[in-house]
C-alpha atoms as a PDB file:
ATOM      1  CA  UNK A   1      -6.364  11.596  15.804  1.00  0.00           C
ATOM      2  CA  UNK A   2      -9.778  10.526  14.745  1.00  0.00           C
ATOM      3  CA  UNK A   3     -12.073   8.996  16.592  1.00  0.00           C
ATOM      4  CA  UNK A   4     -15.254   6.267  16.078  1.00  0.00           C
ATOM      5  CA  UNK A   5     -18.150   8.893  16.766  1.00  0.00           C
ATOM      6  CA  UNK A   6     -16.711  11.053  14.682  1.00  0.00           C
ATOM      7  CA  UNK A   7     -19.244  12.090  11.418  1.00  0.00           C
ATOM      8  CA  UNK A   8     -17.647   9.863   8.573  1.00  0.00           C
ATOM      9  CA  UNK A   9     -18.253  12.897   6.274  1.00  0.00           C
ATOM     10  CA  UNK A  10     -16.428  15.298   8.604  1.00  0.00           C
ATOM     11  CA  UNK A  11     -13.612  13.448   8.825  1.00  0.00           C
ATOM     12  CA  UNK A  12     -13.034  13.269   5.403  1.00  0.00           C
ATOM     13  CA  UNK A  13     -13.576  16.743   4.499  1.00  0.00           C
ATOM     14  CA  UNK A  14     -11.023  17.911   6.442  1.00  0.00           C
ATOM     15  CA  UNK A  15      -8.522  14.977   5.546  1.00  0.00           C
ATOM     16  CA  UNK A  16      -8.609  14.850   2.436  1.00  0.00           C
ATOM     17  CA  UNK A  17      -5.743  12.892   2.031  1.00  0.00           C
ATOM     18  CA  UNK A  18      -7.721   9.513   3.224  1.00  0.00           C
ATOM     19  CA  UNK A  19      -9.484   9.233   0.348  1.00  0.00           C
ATOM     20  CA  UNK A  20      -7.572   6.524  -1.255  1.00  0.00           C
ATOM     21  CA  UNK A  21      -8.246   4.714   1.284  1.00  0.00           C
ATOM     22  CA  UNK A  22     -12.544   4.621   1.184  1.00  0.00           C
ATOM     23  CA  UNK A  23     -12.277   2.206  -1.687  1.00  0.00           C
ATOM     24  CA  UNK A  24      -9.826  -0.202   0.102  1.00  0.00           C
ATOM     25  CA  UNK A  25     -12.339  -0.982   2.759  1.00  0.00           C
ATOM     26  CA  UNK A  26     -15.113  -1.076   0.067  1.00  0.00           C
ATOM     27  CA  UNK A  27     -16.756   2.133   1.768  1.00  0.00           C
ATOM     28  CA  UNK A  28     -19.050   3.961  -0.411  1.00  0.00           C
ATOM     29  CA  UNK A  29     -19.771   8.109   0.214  1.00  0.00           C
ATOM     30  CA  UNK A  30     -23.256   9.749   0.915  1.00  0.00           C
ATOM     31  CA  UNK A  31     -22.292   9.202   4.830  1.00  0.00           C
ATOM     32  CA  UNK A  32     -24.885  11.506   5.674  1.00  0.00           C
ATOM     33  CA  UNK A  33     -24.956  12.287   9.453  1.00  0.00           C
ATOM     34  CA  UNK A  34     -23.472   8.492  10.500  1.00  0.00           C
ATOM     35  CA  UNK A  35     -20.483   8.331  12.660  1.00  0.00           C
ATOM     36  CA  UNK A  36     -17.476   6.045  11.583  1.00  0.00           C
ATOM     37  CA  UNK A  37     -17.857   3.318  13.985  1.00  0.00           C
ATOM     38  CA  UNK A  38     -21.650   3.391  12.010  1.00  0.00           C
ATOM     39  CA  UNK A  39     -20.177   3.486   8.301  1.00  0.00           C
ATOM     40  CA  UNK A  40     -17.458   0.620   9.221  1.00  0.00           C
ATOM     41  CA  UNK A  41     -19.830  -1.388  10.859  1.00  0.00           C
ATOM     42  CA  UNK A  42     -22.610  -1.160   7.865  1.00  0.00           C
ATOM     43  CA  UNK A  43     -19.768  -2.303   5.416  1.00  0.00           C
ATOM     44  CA  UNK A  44     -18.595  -4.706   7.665  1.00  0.00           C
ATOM     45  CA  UNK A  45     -15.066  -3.372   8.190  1.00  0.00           C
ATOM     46  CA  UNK A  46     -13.216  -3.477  11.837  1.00  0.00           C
ATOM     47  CA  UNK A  47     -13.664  -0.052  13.150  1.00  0.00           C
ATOM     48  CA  UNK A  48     -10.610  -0.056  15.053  1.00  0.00           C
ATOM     49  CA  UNK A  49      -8.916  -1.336  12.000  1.00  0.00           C
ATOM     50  CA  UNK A  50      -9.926   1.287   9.713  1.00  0.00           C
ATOM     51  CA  UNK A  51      -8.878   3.835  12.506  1.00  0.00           C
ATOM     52  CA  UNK A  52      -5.174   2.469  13.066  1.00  0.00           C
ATOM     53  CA  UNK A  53      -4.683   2.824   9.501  1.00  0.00           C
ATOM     54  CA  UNK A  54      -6.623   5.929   8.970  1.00  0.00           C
ATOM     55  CA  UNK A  55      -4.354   7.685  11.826  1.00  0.00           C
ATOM     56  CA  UNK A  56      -1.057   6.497  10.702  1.00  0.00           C
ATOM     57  CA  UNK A  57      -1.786   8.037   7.359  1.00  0.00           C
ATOM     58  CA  UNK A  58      -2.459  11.044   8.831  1.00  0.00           C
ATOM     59  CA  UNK A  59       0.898  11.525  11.457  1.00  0.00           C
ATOM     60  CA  UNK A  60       3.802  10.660   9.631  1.00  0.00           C
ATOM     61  CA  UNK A  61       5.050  10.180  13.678  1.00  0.00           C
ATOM     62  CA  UNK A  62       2.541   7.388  14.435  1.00  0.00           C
ATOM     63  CA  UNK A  63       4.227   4.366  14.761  1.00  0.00           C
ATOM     64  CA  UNK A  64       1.660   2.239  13.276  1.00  0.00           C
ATOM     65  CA  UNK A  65       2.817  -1.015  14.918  1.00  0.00           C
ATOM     66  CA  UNK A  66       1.267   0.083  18.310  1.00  0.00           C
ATOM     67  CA  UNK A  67      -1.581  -0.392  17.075  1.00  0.00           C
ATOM     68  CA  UNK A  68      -1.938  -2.609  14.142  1.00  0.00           C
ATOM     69  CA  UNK A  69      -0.268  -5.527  16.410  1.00  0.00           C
ATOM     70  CA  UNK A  70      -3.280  -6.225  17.941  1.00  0.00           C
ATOM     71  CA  UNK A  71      -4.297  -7.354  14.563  1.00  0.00           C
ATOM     72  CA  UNK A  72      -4.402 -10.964  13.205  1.00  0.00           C
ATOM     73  CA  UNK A  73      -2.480 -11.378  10.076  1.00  0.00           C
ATOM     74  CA  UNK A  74      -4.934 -12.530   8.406  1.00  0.00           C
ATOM     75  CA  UNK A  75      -6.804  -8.673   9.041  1.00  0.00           C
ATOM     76  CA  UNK A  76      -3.979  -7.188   7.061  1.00  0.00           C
ATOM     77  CA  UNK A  77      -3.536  -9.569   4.502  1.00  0.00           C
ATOM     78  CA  UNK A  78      -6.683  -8.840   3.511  1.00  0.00           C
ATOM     79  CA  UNK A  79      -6.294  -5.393   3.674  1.00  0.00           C
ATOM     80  CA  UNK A  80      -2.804  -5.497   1.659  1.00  0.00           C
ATOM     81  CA  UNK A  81      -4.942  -7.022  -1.269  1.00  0.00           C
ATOM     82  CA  UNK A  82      -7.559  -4.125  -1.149  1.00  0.00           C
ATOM     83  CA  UNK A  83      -4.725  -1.801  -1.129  1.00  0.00           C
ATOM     84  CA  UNK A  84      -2.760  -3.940  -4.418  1.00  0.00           C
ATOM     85  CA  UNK A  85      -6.539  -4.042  -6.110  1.00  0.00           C
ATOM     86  CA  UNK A  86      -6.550   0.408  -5.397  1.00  0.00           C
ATOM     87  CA  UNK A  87      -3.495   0.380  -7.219  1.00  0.00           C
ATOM     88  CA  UNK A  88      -3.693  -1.754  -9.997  1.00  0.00           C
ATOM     89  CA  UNK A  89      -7.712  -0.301 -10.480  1.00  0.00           C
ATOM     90  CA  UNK A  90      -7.480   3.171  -9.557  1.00  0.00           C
ATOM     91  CA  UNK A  91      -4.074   4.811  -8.795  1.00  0.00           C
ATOM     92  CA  UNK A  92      -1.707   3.751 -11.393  1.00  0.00           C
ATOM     93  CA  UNK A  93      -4.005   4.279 -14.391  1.00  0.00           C
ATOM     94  CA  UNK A  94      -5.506   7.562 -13.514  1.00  0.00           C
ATOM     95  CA  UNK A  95      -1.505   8.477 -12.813  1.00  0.00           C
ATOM     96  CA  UNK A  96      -0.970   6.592 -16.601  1.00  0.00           C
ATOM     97  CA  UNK A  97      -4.260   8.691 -18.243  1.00  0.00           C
ATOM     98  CA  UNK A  98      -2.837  12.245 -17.225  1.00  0.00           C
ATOM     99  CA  UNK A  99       0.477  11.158 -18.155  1.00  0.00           C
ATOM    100  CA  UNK A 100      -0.424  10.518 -21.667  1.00  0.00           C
ATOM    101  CA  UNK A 101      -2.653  13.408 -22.237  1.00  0.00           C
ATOM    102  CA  UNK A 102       0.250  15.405 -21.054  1.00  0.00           C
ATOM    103  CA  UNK A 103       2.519  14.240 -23.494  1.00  0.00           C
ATOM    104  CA  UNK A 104      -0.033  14.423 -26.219  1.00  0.00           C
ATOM    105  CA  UNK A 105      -0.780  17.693 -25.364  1.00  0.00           C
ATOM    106  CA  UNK A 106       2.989  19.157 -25.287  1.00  0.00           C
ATOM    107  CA  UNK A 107       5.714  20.349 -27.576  1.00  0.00           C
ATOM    108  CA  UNK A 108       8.324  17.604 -26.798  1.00  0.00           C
ATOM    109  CA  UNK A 109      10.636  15.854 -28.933  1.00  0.00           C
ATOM    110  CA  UNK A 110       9.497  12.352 -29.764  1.00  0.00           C
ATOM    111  CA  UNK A 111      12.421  11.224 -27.936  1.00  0.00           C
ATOM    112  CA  UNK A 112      11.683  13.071 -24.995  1.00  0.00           C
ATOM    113  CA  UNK A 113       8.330  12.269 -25.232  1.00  0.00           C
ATOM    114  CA  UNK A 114       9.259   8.389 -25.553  1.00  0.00           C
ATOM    115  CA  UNK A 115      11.580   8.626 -22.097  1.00  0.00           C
ATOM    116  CA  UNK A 116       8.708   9.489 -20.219  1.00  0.00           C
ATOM    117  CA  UNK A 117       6.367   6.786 -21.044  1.00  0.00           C
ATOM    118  CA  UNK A 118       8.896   4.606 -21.178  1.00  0.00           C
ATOM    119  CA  UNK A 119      10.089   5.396 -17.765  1.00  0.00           C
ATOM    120  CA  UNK A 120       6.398   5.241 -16.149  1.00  0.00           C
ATOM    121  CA  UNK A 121       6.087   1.889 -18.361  1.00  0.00           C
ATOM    122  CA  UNK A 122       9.069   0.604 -16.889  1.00  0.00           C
ATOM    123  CA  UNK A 123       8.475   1.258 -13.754  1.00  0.00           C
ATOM    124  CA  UNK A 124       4.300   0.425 -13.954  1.00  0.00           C
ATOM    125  CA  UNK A 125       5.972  -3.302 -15.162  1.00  0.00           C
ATOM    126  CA  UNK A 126       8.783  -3.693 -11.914  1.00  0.00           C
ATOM    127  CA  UNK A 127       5.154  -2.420  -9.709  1.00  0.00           C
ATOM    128  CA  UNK A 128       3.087  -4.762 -11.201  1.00  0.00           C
ATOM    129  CA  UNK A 129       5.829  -7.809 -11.036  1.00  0.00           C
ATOM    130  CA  UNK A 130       6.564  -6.634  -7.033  1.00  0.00           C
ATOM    131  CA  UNK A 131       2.624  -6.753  -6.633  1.00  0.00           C
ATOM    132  CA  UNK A 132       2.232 -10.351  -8.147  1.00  0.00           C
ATOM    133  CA  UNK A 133       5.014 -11.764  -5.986  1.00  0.00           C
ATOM    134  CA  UNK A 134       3.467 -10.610  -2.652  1.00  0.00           C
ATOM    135  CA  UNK A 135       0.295 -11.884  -3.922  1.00  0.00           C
ATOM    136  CA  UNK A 136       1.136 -15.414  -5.033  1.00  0.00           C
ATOM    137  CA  UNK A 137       4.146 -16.299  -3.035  1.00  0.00           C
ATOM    138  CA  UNK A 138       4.423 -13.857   0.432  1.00  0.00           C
ATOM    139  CA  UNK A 139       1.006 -13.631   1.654  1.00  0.00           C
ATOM    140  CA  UNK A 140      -0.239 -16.854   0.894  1.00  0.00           C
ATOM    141  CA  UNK A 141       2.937 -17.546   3.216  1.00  0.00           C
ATOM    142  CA  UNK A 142       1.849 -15.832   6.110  1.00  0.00           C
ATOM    143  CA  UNK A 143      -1.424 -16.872   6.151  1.00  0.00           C
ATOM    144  CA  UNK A 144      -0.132 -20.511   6.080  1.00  0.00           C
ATOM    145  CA  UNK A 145       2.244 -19.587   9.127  1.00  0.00           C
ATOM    146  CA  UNK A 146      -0.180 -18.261  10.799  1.00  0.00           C
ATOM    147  CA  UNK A 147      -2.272 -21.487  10.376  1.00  0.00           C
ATOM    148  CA  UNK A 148       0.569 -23.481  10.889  1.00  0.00           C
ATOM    149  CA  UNK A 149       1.365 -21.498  14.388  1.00  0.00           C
ATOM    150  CA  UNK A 150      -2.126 -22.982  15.790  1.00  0.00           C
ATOM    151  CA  UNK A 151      -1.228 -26.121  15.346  1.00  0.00           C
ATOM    152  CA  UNK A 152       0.223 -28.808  18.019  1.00  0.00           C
ATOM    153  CA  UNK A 153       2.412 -30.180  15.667  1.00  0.00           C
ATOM    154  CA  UNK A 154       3.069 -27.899  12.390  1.00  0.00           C
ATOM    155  CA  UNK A 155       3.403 -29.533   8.985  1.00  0.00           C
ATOM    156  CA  UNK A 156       6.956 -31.006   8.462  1.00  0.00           C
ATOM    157  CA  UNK A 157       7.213 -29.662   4.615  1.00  0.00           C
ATOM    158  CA  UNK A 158       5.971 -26.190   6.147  1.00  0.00           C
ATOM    159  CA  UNK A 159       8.706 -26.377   9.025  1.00  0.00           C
ATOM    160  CA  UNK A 160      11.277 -27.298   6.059  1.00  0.00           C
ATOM    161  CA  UNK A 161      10.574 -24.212   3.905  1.00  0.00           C
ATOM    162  CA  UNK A 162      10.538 -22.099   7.175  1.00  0.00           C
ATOM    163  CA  UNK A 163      14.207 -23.266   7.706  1.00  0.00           C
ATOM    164  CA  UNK A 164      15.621 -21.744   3.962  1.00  0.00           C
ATOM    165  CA  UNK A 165      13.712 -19.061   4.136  1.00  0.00           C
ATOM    166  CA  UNK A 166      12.827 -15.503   6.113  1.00  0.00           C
ATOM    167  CA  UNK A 167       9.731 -12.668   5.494  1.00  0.00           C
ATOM    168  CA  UNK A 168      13.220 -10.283   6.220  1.00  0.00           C
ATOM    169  CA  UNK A 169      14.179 -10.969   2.104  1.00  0.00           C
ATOM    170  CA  UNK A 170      10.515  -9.588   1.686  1.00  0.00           C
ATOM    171  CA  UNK A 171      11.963  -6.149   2.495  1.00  0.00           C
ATOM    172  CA  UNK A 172      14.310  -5.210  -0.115  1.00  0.00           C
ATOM    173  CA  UNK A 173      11.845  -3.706  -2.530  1.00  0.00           C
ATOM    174  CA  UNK A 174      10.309  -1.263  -1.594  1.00  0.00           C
ATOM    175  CA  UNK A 175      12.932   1.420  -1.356  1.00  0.00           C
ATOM    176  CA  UNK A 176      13.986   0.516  -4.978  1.00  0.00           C
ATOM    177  CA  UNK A 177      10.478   1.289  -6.384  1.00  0.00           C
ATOM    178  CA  UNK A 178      10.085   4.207  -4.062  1.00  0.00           C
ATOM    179  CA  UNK A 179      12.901   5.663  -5.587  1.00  0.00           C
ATOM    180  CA  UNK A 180      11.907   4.938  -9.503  1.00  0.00           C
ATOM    181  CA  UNK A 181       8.694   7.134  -9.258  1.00  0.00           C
ATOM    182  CA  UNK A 182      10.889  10.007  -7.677  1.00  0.00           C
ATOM    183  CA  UNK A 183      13.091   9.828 -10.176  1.00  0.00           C
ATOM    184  CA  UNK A 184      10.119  10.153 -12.612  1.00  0.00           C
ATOM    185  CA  UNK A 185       8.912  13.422 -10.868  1.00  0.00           C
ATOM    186  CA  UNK A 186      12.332  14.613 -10.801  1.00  0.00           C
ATOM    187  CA  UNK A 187      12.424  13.994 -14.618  1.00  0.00           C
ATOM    188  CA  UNK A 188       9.365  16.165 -15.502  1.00  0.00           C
ATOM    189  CA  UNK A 189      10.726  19.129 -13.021  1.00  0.00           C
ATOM    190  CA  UNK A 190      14.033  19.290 -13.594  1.00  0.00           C
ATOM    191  CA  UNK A 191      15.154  17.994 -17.132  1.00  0.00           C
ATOM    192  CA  UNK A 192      12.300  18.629 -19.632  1.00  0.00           C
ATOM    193  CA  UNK A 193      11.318  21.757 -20.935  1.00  0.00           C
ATOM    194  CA  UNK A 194       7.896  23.601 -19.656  1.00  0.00           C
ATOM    195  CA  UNK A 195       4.674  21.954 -20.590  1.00  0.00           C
ATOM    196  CA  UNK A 196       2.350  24.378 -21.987  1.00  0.00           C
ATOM    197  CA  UNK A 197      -0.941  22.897 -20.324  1.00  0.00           C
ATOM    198  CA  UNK A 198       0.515  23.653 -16.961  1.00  0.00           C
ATOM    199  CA  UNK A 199      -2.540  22.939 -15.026  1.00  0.00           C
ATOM    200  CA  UNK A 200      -2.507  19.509 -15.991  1.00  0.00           C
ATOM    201  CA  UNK A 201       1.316  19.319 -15.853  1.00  0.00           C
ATOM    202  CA  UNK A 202       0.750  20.214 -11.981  1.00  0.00           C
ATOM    203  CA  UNK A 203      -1.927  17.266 -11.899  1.00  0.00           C
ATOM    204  CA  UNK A 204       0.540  14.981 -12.738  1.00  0.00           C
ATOM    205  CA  UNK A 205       2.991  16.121 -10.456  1.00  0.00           C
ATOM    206  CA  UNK A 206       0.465  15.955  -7.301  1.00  0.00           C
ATOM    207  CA  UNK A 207      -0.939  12.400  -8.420  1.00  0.00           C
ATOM    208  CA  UNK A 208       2.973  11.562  -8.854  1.00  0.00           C
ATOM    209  CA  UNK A 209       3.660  13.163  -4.887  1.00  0.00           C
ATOM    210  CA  UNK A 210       0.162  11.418  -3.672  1.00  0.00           C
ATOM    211  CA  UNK A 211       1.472   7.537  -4.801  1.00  0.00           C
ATOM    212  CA  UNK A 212       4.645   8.156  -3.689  1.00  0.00           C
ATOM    213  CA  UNK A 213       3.295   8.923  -0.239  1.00  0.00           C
ATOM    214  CA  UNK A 214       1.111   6.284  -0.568  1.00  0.00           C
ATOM    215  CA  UNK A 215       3.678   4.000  -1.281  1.00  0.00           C
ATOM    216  CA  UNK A 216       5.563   4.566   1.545  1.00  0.00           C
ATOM    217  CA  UNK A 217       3.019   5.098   4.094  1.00  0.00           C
ATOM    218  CA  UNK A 218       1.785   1.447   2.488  1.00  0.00           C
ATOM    219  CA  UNK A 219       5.614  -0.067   3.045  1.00  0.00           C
ATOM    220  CA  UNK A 220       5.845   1.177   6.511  1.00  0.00           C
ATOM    221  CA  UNK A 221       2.721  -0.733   7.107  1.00  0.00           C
ATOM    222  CA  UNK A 222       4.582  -4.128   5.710  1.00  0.00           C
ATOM    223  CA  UNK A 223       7.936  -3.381   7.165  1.00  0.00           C
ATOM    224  CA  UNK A 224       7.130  -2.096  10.483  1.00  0.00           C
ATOM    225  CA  UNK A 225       4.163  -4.308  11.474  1.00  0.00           C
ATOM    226  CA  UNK A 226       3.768  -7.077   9.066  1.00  0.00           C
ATOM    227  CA  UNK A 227       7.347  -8.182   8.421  1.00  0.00           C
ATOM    228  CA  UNK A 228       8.127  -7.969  12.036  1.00  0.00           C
ATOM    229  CA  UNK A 229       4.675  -9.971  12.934  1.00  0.00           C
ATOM    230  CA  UNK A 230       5.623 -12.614  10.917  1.00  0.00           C
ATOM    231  CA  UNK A 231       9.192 -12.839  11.604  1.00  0.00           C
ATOM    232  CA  UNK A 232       8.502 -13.259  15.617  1.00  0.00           C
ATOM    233  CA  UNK A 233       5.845 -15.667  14.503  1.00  0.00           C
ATOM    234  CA  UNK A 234       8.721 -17.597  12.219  1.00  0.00           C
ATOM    235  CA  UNK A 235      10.695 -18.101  15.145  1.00  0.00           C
ATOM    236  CA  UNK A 236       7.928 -18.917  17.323  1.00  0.00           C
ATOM    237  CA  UNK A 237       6.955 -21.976  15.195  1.00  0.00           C
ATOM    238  CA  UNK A 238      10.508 -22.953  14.573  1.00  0.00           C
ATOM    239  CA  UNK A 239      11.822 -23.072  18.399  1.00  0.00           C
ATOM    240  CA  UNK A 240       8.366 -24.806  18.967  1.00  0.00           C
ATOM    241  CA  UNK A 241       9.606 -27.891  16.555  1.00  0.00           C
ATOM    242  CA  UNK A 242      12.942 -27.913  18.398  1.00  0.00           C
ATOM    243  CA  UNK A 243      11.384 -28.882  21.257  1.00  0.00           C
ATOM    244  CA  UNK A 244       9.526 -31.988  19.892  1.00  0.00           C
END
């Protein structure tokens, strides 16, 4: 576990794997000798944020919602969108540009060359349409509950939509596009024939096993502390209107 005096630059040159997440919190390297409470607080980030994430991406047994609770949801929508903007900018196009060069640089059949970008352009579309939803429809939603929740007397239209509808159907998701990009690494292991540029056929592969535990560390963030959040809150504001 990591702690806020640690030296930023120590901590990330022996976890290597938190890299992703610098650009999410819009920190910039050349740490120097400053600790992490002292990069956070320069970039105006929530050191204990940044730490409760940072630590459940390093032990897959942290259960992140110790933690993160203490959170407002505002806190992680806003970090949700960094994350969505680290995707769309940075993950799934570098993943896209090694992809192609791999294919371009290999002795596969046109066809077999043709079910692997279509695959990754399949499943780069489903992403993209799962990222837009959450964006314009599920966490505009909670931050409106969560506005909603500090009122006396919550908004009757608000209080009607709350009634048809639960953050639970939010859920359903991410397993499905989990399981598209393994299928896609399973695909370039198992069922085509050896790439000749094998160092960059092994690039693919780790950016391909880095997203995918990405993606899943990112879900358990939304299912086990944001979809529970919000559904306590939903019930919260609902019994509260019974009463009235």
């Amino acid at each position: 576990m990591i702690n806020r005096e640690w030296p930023m630059y120590r901590v990330i040159l022996e976890n290597h794997q938190l890299l992703p997440l610098l650009p999410r919190f819009n920190l910039k390297m050349g740490f120097g000798e400053l600790s992490v409470d002292e990069v956070c607080r320069n970039h105006g980030v929530n050191t204990d944020f940044f730490l409760e994430i940072a630590n459940a991406y390093l032990d897959e047994l942290y259960v992140p919602g110790e933690g993160l609770s203490l959170f407002s949801l505002s806190t992680m929508v806003s970090y949700i969108k960094s994350t969505h903007k680290y995707y769309i900018d940075i993950a799934l196009p570098m993943v896209e540009e090694k992809i192609n060069r791999l294919m371009s640089r290999s002795a596969l059949s046109k066809k077999e060359i043709s079910l692997v970008t279509n695959f990754f352009n399949d499943y780069k579309k489903d992403f993209m349409a799962h990222l837009s939803q959450e964006e314009e429809n599920i966490l505009p939603y909670v931050l409106e509950l969560e506005r909603q929740s500090a009122q006396d007397l919550p908004d009757p239209e608000f209080i009607q939509k709350l009634q048809t509808y639960s953050i639970h159907e939010f859920e359903k998701e991410h397993d499905r596009l989990e399981t598209s990009l393994k299928h896609l690494y399973e695909l370039i292991i198992k069922y085509l024939p050896p790439f000749e540029d094998l160092q960059l056929c092994h690039q693919v592969l780790n950016d391909l096993a880095a997203l995918m535990k990405d993606l899943v560390d990112h879900a358990d963030v939304e299912d086990k502390v944001l979809v529970p959040r919000v559904a306590d809150l939903e019930a919260l504001v609902l019994s509260r209107t019974s009463t009235v």
